[in-house]
Protein backbone atom coordinates (compact mmCIF):
# COMPACT_ATOMS: atom_id res chain seq x y z
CA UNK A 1 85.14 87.38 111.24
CA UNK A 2 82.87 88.58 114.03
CA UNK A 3 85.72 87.91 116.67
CA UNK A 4 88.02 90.11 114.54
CA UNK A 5 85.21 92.52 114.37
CA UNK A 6 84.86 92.59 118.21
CA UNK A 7 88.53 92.78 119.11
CA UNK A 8 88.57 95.32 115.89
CA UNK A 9 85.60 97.43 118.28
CA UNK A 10 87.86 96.89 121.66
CA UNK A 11 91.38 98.41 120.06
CA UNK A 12 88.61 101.74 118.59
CA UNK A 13 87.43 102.05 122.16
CA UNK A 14 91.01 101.88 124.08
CA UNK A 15 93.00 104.26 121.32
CA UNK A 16 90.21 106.96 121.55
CA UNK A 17 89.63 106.22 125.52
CA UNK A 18 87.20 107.54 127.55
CA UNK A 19 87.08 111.13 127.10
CA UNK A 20 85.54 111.14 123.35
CA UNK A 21 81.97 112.97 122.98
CA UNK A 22 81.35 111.39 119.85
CA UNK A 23 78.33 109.22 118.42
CA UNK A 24 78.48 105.40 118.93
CA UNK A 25 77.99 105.24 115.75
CA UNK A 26 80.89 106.77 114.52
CA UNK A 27 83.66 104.70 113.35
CA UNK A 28 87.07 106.73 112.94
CA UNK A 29 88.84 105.88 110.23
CA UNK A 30 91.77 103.25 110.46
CA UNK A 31 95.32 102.89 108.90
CA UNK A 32 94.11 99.47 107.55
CA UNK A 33 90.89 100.50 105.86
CA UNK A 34 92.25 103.12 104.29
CA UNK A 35 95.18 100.40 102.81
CA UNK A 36 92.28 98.24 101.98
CA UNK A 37 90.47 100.81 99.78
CA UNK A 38 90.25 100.40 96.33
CA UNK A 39 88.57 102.42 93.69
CA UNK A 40 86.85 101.14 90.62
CA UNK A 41 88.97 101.53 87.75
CA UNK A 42 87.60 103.20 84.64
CA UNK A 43 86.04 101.60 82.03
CA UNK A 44 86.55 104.40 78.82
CA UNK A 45 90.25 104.13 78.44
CA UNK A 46 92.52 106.92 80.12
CA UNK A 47 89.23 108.74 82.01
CA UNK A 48 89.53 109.02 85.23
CA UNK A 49 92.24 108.45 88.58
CA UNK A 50 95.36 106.75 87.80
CA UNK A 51 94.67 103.84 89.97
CA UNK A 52 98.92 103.72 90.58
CA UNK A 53 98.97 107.20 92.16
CA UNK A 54 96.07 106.03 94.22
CA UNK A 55 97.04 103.44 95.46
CA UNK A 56 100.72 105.55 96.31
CA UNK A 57 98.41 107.99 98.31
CA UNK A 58 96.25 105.86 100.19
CA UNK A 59 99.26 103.82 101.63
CA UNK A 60 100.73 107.32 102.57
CA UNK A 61 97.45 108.56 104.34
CA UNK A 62 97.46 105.34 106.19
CA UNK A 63 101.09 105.70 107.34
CA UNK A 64 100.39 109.25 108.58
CA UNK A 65 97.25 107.94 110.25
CA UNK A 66 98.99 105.03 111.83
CA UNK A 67 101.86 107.67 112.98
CA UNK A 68 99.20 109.82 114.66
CA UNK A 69 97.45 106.99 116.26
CA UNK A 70 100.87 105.90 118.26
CA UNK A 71 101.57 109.52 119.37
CA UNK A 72 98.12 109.50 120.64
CA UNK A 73 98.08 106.45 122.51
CA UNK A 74 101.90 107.24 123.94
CA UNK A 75 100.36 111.10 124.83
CA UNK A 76 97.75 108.59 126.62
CA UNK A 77 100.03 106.94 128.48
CA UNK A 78 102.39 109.86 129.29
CA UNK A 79 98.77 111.83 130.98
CA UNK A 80 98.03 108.88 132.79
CA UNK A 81 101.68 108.63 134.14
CA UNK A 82 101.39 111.93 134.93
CA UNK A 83 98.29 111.82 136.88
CA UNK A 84 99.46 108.65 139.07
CA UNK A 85 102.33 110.33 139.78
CA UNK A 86 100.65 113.49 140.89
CA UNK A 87 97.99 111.59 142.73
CA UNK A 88 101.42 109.97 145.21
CA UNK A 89 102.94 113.35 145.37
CA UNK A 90 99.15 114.34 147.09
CA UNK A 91 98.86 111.51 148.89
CA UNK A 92 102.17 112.19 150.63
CA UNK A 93 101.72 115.90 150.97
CA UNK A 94 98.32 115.55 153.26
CA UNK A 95 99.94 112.40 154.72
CA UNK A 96 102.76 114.46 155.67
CA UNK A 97 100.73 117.65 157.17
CA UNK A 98 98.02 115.17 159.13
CA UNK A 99 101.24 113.40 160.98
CA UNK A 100 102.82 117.56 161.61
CA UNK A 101 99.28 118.22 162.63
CA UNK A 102 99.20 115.06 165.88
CA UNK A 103 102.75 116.65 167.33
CA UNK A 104 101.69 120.09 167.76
């Protein structure tokens, strides 16, 4: 359990990478904890949730969650592609004006 707890801890960390502010001790909410949510049924008859319609919305919060995540980590990705590919086009451009600078 503790292993799946640290690797659990290592996914958090790399899908909400190193530009989040927040608290260490804040946890955001995952697609599988909301799926493994449950809700204590009622105990006078009809009272209360329907446990059915529940259950239907939880599994649809965790899909939309779980869609969000992957756009996030692929808008991740697409930055940091962005960024190495910006860093080369630098590189070249001041590799480029040093060598036009030494044949003047």
């Amino acid at each position: 359990m503790r292993v799946f707890l640290r690797r659990a801890r290592r996914r958090q960390r790399s899908v909400l990478g190193s530009t989040c502010y927040r608290s260490a001790a804040y946890h955001p909410l995952r697609p599988w904890q909301v799926r493994e949510r449950w809700f204590r049924p009622t105990s006078l008859g009809r009272r209360g949730l329907d446990p059915q319609e529940v259950r239907e919305f939880l599994d649809r919060v965790a899909g939309d969650l779980a869609t969000v995540y992957d756009a996030l980590a692929e808008s991740r990705r697409e930055t940091d592609r962005i960024k190495s590919a910006l860093r080369r086009w630098q590189s070249e451009q001041v590799r480029a004006r040093n060598e036009g600078g030494h044949h003047r």
